[in-house]
C-alpha atoms as a PDB file:
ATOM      1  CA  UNK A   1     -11.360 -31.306  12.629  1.00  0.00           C
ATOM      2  CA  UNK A   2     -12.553 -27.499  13.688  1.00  0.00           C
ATOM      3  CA  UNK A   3      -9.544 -26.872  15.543  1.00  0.00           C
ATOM      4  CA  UNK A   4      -5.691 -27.672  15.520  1.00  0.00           C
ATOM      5  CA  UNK A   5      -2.799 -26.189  16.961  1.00  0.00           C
ATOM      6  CA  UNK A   6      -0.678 -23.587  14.256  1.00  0.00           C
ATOM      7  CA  UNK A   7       2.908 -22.578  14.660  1.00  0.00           C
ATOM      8  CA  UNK A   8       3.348 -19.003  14.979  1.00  0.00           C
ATOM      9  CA  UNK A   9       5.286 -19.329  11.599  1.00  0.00           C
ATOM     10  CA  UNK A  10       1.650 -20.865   9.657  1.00  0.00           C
ATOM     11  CA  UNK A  11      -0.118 -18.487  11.830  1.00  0.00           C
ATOM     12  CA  UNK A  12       2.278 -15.125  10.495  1.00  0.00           C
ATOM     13  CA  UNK A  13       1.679 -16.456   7.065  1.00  0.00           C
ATOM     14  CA  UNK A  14      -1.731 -17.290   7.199  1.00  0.00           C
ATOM     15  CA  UNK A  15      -2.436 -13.850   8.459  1.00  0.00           C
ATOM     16  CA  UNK A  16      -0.169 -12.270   5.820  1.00  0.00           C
ATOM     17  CA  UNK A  17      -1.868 -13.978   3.163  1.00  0.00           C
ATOM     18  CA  UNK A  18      -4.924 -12.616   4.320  1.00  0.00           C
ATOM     19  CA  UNK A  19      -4.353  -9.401   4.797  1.00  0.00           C
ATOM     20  CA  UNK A  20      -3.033  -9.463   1.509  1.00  0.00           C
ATOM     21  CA  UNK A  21      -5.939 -10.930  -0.145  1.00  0.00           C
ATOM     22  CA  UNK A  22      -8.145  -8.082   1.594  1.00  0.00           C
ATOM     23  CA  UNK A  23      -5.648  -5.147   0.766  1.00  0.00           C
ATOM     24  CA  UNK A  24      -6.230  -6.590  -3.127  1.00  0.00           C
ATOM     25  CA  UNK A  25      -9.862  -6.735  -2.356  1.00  0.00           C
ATOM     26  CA  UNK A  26     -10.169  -3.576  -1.528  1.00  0.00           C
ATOM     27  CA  UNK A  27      -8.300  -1.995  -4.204  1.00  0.00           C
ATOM     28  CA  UNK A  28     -10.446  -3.897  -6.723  1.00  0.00           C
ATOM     29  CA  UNK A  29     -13.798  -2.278  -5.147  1.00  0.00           C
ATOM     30  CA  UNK A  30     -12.071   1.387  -5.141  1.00  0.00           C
ATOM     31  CA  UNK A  31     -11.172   0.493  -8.808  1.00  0.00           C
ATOM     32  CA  UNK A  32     -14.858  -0.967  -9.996  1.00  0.00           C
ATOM     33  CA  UNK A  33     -16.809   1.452  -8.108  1.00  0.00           C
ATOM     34  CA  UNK A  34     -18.449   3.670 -10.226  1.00  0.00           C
ATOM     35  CA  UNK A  35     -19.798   6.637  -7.813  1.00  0.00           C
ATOM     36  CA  UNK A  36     -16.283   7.615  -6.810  1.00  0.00           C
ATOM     37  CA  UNK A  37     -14.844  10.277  -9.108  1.00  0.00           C
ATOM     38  CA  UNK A  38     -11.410   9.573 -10.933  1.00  0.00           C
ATOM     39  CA  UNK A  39      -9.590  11.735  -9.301  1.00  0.00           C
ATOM     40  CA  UNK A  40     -10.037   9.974  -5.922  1.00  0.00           C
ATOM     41  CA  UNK A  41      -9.666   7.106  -7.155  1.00  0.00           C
ATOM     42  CA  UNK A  42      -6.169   7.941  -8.439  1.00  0.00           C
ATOM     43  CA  UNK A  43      -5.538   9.597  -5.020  1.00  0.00           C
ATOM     44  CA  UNK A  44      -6.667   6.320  -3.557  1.00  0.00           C
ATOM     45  CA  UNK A  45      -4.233   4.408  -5.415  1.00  0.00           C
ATOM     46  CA  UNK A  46      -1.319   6.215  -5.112  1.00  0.00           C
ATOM     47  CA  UNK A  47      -2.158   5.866  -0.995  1.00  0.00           C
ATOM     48  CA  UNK A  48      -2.242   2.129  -1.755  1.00  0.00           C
ATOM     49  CA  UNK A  49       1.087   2.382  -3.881  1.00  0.00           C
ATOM     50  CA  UNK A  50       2.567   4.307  -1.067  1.00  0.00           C
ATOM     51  CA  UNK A  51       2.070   1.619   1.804  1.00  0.00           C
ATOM     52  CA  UNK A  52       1.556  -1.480   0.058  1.00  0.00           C
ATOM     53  CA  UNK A  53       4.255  -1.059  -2.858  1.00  0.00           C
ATOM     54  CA  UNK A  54       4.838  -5.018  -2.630  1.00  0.00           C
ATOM     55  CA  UNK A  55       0.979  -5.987  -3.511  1.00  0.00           C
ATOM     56  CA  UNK A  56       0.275  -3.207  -5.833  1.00  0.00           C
ATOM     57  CA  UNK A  57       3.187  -4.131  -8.042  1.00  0.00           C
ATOM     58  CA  UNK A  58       2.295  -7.906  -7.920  1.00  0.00           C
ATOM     59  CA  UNK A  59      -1.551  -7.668  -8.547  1.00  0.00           C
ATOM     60  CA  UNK A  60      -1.737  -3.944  -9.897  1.00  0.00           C
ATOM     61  CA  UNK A  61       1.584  -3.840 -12.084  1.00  0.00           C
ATOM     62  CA  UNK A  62      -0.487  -2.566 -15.083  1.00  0.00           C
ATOM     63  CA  UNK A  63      -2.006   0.701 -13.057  1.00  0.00           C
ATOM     64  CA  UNK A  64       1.313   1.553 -10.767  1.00  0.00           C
END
């Protein structure tokens, strides 16, 4: 089946879920990518910390 009809409730968490999954994403690139200085990095992470407290303390515990 391509297409079925989804609650608003399994379409908030869907889209939570994802969003999620691309905030963690994208903290993984600004963590493995080599060409951005330290210092920006930790700039970039405490921006992360700042709005997404929740996700950084569930997948990032280790570097908050």
């Amino acid at each position: 089946m391509y297409c079925c009809k989804m609650s608003a409730e399994q379409y908030a968490r869907q889209s939570q879920r994802n969003t999620e999954q691309s905030i963690v994403s994208l903290v993984q690139a600004v963590i493995d990518n080599t060409t951005i200085p330290l210092k920006d990095k930790q700039k970039h992470i405490k921006r992360f910390q700042k709005h997404h407290a929740d996700i950084m303390a569930e997948y990032f515990a280790d570097i908050v």
